[in-house]
C-alpha atoms as a PDB file:
ATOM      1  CA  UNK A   1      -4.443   0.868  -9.455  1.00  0.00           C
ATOM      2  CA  UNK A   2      -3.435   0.594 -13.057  1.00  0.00           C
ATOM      3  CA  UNK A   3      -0.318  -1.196 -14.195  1.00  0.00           C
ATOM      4  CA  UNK A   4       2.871   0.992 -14.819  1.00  0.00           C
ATOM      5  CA  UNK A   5       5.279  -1.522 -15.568  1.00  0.00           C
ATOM      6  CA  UNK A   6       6.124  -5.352 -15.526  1.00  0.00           C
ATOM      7  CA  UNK A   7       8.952  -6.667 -14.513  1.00  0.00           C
ATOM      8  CA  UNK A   8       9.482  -8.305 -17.976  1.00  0.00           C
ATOM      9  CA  UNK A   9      10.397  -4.354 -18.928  1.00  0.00           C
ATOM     10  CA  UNK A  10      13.615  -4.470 -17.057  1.00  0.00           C
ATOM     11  CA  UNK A  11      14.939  -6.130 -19.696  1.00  0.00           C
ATOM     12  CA  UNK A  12      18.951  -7.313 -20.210  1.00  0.00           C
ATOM     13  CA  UNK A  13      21.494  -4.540 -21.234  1.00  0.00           C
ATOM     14  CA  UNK A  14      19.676  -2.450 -24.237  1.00  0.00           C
ATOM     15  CA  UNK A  15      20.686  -3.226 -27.819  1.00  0.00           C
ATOM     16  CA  UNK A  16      22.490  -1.243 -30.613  1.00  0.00           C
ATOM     17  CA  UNK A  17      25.040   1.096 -29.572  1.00  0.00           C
ATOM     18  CA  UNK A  18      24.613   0.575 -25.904  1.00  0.00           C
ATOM     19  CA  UNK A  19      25.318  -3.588 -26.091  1.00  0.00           C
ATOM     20  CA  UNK A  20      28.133  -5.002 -23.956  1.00  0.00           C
ATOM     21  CA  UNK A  21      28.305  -8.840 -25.661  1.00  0.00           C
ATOM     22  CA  UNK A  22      27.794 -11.816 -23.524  1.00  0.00           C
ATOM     23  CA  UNK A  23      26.194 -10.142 -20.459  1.00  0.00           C
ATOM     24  CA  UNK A  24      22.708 -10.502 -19.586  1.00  0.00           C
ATOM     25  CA  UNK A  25      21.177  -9.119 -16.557  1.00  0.00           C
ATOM     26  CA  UNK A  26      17.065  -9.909 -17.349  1.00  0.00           C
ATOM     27  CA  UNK A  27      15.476 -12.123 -15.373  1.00  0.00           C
ATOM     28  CA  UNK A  28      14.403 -15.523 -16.670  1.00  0.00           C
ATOM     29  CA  UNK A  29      11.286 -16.471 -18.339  1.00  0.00           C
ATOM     30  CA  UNK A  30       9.898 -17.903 -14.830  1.00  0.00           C
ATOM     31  CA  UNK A  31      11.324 -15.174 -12.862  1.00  0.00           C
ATOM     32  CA  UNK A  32       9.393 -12.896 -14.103  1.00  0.00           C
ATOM     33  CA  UNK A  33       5.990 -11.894 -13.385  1.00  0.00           C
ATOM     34  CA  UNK A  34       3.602  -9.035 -13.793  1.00  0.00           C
ATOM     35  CA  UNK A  35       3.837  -6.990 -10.381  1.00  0.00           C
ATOM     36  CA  UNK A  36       4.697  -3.873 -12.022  1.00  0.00           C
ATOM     37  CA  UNK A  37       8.448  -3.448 -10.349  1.00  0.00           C
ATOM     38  CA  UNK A  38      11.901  -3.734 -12.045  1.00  0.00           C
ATOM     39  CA  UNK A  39      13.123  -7.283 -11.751  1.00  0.00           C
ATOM     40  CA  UNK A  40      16.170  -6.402 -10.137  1.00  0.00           C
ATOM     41  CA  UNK A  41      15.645  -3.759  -8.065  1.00  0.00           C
ATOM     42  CA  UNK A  42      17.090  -4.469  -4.737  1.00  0.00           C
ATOM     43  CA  UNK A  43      15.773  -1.324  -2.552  1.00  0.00           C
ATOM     44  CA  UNK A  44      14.319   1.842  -2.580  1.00  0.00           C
ATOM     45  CA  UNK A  45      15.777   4.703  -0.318  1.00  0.00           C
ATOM     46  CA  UNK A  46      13.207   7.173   2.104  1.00  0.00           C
ATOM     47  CA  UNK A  47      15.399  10.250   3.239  1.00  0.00           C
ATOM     48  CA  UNK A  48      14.516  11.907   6.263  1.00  0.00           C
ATOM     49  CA  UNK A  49      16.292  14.372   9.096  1.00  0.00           C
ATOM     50  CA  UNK A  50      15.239  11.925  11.393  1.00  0.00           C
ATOM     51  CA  UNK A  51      15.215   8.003  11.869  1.00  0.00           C
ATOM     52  CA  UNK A  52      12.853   8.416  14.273  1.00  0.00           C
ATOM     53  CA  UNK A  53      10.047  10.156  12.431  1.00  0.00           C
ATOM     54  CA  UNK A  54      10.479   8.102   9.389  1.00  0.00           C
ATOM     55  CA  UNK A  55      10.336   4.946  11.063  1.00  0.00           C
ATOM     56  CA  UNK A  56       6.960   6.546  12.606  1.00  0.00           C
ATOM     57  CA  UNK A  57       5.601   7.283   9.271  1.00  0.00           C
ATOM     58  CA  UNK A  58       5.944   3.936   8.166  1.00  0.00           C
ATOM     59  CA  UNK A  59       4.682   2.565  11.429  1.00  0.00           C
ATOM     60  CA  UNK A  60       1.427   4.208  11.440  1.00  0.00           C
ATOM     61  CA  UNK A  61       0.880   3.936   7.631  1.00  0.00           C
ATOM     62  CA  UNK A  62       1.768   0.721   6.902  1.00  0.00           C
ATOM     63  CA  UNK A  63       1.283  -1.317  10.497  1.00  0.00           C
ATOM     64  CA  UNK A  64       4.442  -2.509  10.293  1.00  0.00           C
ATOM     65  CA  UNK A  65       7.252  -0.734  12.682  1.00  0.00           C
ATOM     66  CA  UNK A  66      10.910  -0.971  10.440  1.00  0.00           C
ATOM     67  CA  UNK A  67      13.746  -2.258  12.497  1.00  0.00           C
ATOM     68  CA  UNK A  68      17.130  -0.007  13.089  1.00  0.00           C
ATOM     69  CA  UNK A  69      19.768  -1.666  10.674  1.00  0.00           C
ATOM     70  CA  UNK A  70      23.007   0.156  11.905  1.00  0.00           C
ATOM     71  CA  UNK A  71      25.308   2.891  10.783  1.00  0.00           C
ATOM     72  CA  UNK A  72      27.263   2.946   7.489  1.00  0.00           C
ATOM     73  CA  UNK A  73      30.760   4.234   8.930  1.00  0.00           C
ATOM     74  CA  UNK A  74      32.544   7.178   7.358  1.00  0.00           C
ATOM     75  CA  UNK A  75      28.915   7.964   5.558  1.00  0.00           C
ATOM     76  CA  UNK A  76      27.296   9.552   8.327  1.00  0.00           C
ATOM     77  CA  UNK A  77      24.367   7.931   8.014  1.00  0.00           C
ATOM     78  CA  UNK A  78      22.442   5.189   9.779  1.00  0.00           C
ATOM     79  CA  UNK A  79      19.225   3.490   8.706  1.00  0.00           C
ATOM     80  CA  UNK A  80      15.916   1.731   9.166  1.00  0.00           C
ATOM     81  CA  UNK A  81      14.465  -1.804   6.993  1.00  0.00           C
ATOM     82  CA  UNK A  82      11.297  -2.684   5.872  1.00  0.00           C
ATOM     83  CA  UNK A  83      11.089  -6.343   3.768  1.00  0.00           C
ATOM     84  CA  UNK A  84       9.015  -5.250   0.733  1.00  0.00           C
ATOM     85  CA  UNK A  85       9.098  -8.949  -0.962  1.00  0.00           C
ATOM     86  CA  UNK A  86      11.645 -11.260  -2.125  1.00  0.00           C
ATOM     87  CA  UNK A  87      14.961  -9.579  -2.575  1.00  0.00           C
ATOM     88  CA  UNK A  88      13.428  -6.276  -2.169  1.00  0.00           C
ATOM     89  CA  UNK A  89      13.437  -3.527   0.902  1.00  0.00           C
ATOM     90  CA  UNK A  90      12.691  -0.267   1.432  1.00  0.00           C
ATOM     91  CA  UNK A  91      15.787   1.333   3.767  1.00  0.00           C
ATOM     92  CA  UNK A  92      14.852   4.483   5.781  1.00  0.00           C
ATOM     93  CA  UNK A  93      18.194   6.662   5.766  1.00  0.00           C
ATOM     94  CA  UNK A  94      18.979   9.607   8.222  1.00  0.00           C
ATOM     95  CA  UNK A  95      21.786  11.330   9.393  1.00  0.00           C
ATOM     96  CA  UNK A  96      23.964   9.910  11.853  1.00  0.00           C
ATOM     97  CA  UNK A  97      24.752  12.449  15.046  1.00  0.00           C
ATOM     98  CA  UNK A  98      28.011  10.755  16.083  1.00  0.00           C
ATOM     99  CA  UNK A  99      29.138  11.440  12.761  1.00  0.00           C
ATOM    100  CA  UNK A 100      29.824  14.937  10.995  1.00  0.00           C
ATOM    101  CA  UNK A 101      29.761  14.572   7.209  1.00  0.00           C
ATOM    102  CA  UNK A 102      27.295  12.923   4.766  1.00  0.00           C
ATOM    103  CA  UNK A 103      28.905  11.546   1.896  1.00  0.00           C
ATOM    104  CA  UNK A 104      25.573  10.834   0.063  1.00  0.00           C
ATOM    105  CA  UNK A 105      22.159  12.217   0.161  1.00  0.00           C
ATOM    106  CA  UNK A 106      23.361  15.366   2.292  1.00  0.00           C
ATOM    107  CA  UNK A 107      20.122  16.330   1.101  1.00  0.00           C
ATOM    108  CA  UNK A 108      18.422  14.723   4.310  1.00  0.00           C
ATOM    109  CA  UNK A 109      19.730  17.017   7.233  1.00  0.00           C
ATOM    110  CA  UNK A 110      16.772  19.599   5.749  1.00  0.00           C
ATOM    111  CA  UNK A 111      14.474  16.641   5.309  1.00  0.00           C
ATOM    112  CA  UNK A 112      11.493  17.312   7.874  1.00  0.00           C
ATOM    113  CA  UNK A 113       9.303  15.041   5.857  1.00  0.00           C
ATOM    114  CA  UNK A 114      10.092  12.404   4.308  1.00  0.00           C
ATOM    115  CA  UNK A 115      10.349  11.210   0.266  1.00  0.00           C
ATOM    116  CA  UNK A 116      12.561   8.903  -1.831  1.00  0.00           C
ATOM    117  CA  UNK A 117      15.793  10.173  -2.626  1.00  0.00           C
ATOM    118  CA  UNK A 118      17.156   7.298  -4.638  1.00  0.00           C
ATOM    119  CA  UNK A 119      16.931   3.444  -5.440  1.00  0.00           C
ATOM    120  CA  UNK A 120      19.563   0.733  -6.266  1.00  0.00           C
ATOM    121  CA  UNK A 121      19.601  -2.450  -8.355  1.00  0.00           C
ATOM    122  CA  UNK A 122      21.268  -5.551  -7.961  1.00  0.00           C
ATOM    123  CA  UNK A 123      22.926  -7.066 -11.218  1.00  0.00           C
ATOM    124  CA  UNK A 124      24.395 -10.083 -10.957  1.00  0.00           C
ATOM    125  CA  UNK A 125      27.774  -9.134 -11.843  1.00  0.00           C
ATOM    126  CA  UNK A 126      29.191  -5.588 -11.013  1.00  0.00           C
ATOM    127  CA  UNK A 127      32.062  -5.724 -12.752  1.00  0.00           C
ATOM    128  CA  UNK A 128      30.074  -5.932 -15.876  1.00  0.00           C
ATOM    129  CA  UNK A 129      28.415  -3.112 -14.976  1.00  0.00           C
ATOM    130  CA  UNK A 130      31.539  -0.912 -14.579  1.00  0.00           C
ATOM    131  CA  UNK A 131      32.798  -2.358 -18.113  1.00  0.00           C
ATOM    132  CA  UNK A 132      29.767  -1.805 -19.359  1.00  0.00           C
ATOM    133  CA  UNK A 133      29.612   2.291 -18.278  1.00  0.00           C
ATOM    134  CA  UNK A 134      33.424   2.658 -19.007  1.00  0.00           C
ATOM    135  CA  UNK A 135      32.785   1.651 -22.912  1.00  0.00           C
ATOM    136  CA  UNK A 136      29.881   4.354 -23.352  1.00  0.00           C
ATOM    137  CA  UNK A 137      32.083   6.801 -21.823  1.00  0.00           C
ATOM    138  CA  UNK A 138      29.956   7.464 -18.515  1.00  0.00           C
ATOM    139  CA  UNK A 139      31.252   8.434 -15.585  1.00  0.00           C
ATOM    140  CA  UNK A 140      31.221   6.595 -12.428  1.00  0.00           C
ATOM    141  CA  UNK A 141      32.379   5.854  -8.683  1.00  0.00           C
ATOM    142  CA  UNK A 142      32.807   2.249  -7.851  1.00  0.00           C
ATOM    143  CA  UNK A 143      33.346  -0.373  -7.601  1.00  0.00           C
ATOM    144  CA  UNK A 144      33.729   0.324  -3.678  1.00  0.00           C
ATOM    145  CA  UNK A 145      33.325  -1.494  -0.756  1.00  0.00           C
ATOM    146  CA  UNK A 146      30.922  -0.586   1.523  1.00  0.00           C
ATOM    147  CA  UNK A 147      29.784  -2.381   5.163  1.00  0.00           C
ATOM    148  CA  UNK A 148      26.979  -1.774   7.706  1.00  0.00           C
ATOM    149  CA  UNK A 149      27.455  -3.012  11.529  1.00  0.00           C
ATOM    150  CA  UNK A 150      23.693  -4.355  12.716  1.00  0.00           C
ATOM    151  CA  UNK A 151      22.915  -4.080  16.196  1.00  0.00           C
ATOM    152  CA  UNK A 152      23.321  -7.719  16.735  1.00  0.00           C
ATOM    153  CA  UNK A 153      26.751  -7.115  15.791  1.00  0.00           C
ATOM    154  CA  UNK A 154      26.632  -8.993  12.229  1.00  0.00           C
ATOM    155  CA  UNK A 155      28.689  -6.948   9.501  1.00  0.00           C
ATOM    156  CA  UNK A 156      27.479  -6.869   5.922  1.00  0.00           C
ATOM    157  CA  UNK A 157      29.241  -6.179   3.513  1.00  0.00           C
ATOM    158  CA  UNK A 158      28.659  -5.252  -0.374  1.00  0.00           C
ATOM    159  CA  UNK A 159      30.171  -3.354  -3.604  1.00  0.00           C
ATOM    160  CA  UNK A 160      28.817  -0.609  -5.382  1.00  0.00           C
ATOM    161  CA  UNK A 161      28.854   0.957  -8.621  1.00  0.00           C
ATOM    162  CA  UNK A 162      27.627   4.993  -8.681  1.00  0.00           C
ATOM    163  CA  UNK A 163      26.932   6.868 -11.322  1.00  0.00           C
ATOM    164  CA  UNK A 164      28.276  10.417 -11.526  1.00  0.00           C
ATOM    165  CA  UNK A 165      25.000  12.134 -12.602  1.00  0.00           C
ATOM    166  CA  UNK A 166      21.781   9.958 -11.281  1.00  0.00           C
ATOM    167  CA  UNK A 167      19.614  12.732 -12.298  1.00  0.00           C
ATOM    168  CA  UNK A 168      18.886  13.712  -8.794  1.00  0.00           C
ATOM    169  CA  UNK A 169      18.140   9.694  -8.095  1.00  0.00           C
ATOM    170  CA  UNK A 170      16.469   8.842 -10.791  1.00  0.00           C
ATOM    171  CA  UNK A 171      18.473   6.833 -12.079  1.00  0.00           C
ATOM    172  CA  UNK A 172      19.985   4.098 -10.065  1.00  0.00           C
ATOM    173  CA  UNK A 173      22.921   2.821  -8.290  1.00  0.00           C
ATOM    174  CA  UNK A 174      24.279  -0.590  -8.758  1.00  0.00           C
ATOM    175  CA  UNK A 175      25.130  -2.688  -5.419  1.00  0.00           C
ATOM    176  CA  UNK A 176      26.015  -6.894  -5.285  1.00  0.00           C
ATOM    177  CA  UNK A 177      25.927  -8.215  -1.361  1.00  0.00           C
ATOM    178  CA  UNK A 178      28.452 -10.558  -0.704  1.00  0.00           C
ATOM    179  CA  UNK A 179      28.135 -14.127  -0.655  1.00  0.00           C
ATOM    180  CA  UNK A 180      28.522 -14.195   3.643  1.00  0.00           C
ATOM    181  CA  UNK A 181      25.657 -11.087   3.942  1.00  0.00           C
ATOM    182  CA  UNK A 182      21.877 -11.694   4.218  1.00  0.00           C
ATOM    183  CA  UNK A 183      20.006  -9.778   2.018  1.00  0.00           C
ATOM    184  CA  UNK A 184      17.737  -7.017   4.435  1.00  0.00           C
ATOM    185  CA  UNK A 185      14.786  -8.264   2.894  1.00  0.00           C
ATOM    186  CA  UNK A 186      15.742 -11.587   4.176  1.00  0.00           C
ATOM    187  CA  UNK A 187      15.098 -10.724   8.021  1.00  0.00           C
ATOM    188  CA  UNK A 188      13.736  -7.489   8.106  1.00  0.00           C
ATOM    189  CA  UNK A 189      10.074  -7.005   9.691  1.00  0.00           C
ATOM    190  CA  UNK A 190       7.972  -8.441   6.642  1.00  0.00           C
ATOM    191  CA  UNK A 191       4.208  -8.278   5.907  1.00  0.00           C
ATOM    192  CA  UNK A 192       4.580  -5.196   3.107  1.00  0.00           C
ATOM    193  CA  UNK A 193       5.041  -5.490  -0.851  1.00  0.00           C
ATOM    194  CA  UNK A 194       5.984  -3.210  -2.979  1.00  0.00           C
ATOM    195  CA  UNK A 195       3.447  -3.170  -5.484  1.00  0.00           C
ATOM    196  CA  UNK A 196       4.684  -0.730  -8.805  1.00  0.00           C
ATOM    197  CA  UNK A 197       7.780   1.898  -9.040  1.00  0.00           C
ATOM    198  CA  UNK A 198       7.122   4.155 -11.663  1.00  0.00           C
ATOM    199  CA  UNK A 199       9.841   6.748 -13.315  1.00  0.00           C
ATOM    200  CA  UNK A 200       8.470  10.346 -14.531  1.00  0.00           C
ATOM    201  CA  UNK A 201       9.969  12.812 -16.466  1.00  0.00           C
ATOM    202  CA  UNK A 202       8.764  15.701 -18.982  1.00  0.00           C
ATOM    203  CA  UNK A 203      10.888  14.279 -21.499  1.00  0.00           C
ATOM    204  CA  UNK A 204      10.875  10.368 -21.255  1.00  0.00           C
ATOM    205  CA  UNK A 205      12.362   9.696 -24.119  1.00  0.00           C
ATOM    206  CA  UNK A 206      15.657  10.958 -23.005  1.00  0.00           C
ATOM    207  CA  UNK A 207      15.157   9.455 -20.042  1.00  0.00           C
ATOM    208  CA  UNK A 208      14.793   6.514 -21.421  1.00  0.00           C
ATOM    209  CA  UNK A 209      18.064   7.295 -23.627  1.00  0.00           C
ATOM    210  CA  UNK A 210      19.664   8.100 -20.304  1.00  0.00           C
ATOM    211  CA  UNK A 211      18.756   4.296 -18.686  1.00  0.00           C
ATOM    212  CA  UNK A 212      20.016   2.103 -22.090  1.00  0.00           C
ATOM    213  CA  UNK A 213      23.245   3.945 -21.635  1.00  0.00           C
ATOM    214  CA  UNK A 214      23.726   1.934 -18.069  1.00  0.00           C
ATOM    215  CA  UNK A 215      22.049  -1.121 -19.342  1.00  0.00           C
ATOM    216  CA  UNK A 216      18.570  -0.639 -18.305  1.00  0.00           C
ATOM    217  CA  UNK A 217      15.275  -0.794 -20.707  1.00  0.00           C
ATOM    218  CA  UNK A 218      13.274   0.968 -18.460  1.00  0.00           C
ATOM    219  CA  UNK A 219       9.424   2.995 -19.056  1.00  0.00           C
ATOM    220  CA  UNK A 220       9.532   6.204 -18.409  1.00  0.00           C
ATOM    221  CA  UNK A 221       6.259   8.019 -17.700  1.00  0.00           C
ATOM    222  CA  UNK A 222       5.349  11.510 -19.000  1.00  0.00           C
ATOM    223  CA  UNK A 223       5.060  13.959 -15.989  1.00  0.00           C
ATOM    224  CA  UNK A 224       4.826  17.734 -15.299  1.00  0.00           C
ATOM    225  CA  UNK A 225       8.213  17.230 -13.533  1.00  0.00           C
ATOM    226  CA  UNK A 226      11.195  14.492 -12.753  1.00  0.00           C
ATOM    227  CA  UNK A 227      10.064  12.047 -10.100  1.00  0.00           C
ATOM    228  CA  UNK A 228       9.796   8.663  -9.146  1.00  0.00           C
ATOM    229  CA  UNK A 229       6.905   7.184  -7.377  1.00  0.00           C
ATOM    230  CA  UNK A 230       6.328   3.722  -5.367  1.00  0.00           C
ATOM    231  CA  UNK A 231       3.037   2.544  -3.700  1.00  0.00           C
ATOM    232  CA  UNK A 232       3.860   0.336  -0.708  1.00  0.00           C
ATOM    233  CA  UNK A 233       0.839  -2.329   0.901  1.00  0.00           C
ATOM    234  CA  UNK A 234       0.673  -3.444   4.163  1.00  0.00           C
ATOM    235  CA  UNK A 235      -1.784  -4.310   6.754  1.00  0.00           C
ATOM    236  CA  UNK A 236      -3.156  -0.909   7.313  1.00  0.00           C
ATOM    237  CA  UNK A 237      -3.650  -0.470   3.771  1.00  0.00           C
ATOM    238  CA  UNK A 238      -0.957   0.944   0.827  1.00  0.00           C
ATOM    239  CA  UNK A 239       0.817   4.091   1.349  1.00  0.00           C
ATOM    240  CA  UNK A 240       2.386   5.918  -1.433  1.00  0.00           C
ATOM    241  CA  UNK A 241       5.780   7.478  -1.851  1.00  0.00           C
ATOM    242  CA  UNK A 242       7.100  10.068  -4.159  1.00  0.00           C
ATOM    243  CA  UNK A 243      10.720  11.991  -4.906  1.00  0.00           C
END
């Protein structure tokens, strides 16, 4: 599989015009290697009508079974984790039947089969990122709290920073866990990587416009249409994903 791009590429916030002073959200010099996924992305979301069947698909791709994580209250959904490496997971998100009304993604109660419908990233500090958004005149949800009960009874707890227009997910939401919550990819079923996550669009370039404007220095990919794509390993071999 040919390299898409490094994680040296998710660079701190973009220069010129776009420049907040004093905040940096790159990883360091050692952090960063070349494994062809943004250095801070934190997850990537697989939509589906059912938790059941996506936790399937996963199963008998991948050969590793994702575990139920909980239900996000007052967002009718509930999910499913996969650990795809160090401070990254993949979260399988369905609709919640004790609950009427999807906040986000409503997109997934006509999901038979399942694709990514969005991705976040985790800067280290989120008010920056709302400063940051405010001064290029962008507009934005957030920061809001948001909490997840797991079955073990554990809350976790996190903020959030949305964008207004993601481009139908392409671009990214912003979270930051709190200090008291383990990370998912900290104790969800491990033994899969994420090995690239690529960004498509027929015009990159204004893509690529579109990501300095939130801070992000980002490849985009020429494509036929908008998209992002992810290949996933595990022990039954690498299974590929796609918007």
């Amino acid at each position: 599989m040919a390299p898409f791009f490094s994680r040296r590429n998710f660079l701190a916030l973009a220069g010129g015009a776009f420049a907040a002073p004093g905040i940096s959200w790159a990883a360091s010099a050692e952090d960063a290697d070349e494994d062809d996924v943004p250095a801070l992305l934190d997850h990537i979301i697989l939509g589906c009508n059912d938790l059941d069947r996506g936790i399937e698909l996963i199963e008998e791709s991948l050969g590793v079974r994702p575990a139920i994580g909980g239900v996000h209250p007052g967002r009718g959904t509930c999910n499913a984790l996969l650990s795809l490496g160090e401070r990254r997971y993949l979260e399988i998100m369905a609709p919640d039947p004790t609950q009427k009304q999807i906040v986000r993604y409503p997109q997934i109660r006509q999901m038979t089969d399942p694709r990514l419908i969005g991705w976040a990233v985790h800067p280290p500090d989120i008010a920056a990122v709302a400063k940051l958004l405010g001064e290029n005149k962008l507009e934005f949800k957030g920061p809001d709290d948001g909490s997840r009960k797991r079955p073990d009874g554990r809350v976790l707890t996190w903020k959030t920073v949305s964008l207004a227009d993601d481009r139908h997910g392409l671009l990214p939401f912003f979270i930051e866990w709190s200090a008291d919550s383990v990370h998912p990819s900290k104790d969800a079923p491990a033994r899969c990587r994420l090995e690239y996550f690529e960004i498509m669009s027929a015009d990159p370039e204004e893509l690529s416009l579109a990501f300095k404007r939130i801070g992000l220095n980002l490849p985009v990919q020429r494509s036929d249409k908008a998209r992002l794509r992810a290949l996933i390993s595990g022990p039954k071999g690498d299974f590929g994903l796609s918007t």
